[in-house]
C-alpha atoms as a PDB file:
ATOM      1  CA  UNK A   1       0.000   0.000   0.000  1.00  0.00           C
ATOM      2  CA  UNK A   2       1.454   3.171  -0.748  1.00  0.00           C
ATOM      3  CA  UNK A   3       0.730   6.333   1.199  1.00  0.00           C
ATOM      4  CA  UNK A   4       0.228   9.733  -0.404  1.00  0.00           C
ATOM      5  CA  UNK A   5      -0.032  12.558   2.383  1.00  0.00           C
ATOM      6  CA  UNK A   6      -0.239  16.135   1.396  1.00  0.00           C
ATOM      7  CA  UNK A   7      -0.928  19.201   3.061  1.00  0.00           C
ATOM      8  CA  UNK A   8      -3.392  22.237   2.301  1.00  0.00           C
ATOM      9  CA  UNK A   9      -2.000  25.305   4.388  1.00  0.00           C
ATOM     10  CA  UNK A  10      -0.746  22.942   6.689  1.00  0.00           C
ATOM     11  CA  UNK A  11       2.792  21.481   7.395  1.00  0.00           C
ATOM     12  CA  UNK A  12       2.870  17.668   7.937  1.00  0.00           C
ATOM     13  CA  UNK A  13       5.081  16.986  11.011  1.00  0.00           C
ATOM     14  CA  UNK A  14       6.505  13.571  11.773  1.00  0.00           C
ATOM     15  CA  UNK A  15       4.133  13.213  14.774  1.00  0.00           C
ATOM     16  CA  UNK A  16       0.908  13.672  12.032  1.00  0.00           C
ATOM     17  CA  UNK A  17       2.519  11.487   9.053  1.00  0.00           C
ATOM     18  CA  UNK A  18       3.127   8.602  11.786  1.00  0.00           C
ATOM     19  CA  UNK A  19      -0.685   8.917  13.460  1.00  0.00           C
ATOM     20  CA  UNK A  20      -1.650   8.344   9.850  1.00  0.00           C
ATOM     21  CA  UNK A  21       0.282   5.612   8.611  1.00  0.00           C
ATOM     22  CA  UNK A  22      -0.761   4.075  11.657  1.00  0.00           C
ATOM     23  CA  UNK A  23      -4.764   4.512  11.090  1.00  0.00           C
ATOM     24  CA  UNK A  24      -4.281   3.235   7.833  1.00  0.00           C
ATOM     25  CA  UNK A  25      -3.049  -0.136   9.204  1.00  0.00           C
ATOM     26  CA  UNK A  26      -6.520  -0.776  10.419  1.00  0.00           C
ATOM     27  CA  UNK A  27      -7.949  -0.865   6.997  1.00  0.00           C
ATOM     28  CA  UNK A  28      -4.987  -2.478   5.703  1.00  0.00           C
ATOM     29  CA  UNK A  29      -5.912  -5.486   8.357  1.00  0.00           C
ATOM     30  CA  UNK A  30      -9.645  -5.398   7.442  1.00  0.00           C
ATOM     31  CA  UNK A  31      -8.498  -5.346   3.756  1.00  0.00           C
ATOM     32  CA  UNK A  32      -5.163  -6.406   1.929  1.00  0.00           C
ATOM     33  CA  UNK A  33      -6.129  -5.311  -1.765  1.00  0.00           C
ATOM     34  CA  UNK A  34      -5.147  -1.537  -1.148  1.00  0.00           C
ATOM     35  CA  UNK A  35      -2.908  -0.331  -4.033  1.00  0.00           C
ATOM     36  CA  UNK A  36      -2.947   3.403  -3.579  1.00  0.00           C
ATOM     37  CA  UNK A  37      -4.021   5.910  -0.837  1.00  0.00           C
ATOM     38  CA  UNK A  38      -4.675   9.401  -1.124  1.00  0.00           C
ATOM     39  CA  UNK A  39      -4.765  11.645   1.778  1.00  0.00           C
ATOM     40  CA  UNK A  40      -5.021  15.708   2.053  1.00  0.00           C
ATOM     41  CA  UNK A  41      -4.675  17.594   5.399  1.00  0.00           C
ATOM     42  CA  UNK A  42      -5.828  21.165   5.157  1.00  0.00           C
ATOM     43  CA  UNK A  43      -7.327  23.869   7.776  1.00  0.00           C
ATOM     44  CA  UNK A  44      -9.843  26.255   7.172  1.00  0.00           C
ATOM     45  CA  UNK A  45     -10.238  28.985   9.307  1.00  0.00           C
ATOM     46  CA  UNK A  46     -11.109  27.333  12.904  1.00  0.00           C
ATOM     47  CA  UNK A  47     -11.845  23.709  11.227  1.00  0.00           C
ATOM     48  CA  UNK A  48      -9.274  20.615   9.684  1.00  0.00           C
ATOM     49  CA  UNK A  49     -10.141  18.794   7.228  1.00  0.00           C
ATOM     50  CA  UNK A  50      -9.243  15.617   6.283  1.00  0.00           C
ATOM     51  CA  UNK A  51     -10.043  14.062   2.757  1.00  0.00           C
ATOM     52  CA  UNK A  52      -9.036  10.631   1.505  1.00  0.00           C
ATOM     53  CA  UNK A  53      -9.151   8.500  -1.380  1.00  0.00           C
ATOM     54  CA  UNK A  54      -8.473   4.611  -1.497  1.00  0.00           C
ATOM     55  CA  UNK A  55      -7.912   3.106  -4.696  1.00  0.00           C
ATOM     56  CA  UNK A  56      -9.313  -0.574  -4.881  1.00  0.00           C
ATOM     57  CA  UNK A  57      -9.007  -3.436  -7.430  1.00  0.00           C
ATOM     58  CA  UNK A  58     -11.653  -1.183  -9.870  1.00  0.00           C
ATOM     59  CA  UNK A  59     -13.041   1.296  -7.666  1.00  0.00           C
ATOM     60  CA  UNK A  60     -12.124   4.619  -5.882  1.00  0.00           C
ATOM     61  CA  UNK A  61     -13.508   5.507  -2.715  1.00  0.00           C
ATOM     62  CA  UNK A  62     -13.920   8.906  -1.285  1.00  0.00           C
ATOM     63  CA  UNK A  63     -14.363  10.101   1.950  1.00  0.00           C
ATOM     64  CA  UNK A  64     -13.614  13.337   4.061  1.00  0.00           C
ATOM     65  CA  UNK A  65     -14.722  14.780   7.792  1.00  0.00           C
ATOM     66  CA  UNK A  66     -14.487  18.163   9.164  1.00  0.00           C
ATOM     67  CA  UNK A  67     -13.692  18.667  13.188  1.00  0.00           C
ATOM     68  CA  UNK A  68     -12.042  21.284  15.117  1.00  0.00           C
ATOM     69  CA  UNK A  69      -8.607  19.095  15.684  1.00  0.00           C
ATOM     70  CA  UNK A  70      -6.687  17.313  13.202  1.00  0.00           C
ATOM     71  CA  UNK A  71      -6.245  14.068  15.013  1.00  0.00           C
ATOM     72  CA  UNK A  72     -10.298  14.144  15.342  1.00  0.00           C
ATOM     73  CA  UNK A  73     -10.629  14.858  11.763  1.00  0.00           C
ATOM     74  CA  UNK A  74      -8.556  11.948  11.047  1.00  0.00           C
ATOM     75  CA  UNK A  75     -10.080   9.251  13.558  1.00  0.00           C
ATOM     76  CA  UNK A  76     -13.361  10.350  11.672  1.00  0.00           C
ATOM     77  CA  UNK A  77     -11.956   9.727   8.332  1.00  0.00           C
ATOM     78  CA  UNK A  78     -10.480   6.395   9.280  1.00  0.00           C
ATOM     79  CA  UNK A  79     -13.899   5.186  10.919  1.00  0.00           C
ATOM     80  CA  UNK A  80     -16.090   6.269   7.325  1.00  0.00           C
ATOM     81  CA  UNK A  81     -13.206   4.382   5.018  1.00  0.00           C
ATOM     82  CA  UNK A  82     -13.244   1.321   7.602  1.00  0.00           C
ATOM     83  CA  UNK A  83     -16.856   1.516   6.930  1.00  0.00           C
ATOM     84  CA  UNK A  84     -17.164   1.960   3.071  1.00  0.00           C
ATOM     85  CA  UNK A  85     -14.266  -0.716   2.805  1.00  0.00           C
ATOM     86  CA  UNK A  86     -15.592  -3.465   5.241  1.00  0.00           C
ATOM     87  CA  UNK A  87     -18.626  -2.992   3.021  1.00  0.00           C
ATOM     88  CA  UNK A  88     -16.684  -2.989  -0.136  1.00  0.00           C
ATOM     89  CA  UNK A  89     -15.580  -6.529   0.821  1.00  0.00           C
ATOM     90  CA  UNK A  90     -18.044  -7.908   1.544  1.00  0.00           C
ATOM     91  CA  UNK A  91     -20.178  -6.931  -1.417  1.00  0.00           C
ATOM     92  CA  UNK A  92     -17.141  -8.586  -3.495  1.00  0.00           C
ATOM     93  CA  UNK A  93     -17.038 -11.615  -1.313  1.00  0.00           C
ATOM     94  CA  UNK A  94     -20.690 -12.348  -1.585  1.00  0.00           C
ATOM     95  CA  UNK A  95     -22.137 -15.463  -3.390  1.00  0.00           C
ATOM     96  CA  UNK A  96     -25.763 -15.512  -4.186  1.00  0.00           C
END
């Protein structure tokens, strides 16, 4: 899996670029078919963002979340790709 991480008017420290790589585990554990990740880290005003896009044997998915703190924003994120993913696999996994 390879690990893009950008920043929008934000600098990427170590501490943030190692909180990431290590929330990106979890969906690495739930699914092994990751090729490419995507990830921008930008503030706006009083709110981070955090955006991310997974690329998938044929699909993309997208997701993003808005808090006040960056390490919020990107617990949020983690918990809506988990989601999207778990689903992902299962919808590939199923035989009817």
């Amino acid at each position: 899996m390879q690990l893009d991480l950008s920043g929008h008017h934000v600098e990427i420290t170590d501490s943030i670029r190692e909180y990431t790589t290590s929330k990106f585990d979890k969906i690495k554990r739930h699914f092994d078919k990751v090729i490419d990740v995507h990830v921008v880290l930008s503030v706006e005003k009083l709110n981070h963002k955090a955006e991310a896009t997974i690329h998938l044997n044929g699909i993309k998915i997208f997701a993003e979340d808005t808090q006040e703190n960056m390490y919020a924003a990107i617990d949020a994120l983690i918990v809506k790709l988990d989601r999207q993913v778990v689903k992902h696999k299962e919808k590939s996994t199923a035989h009817r």
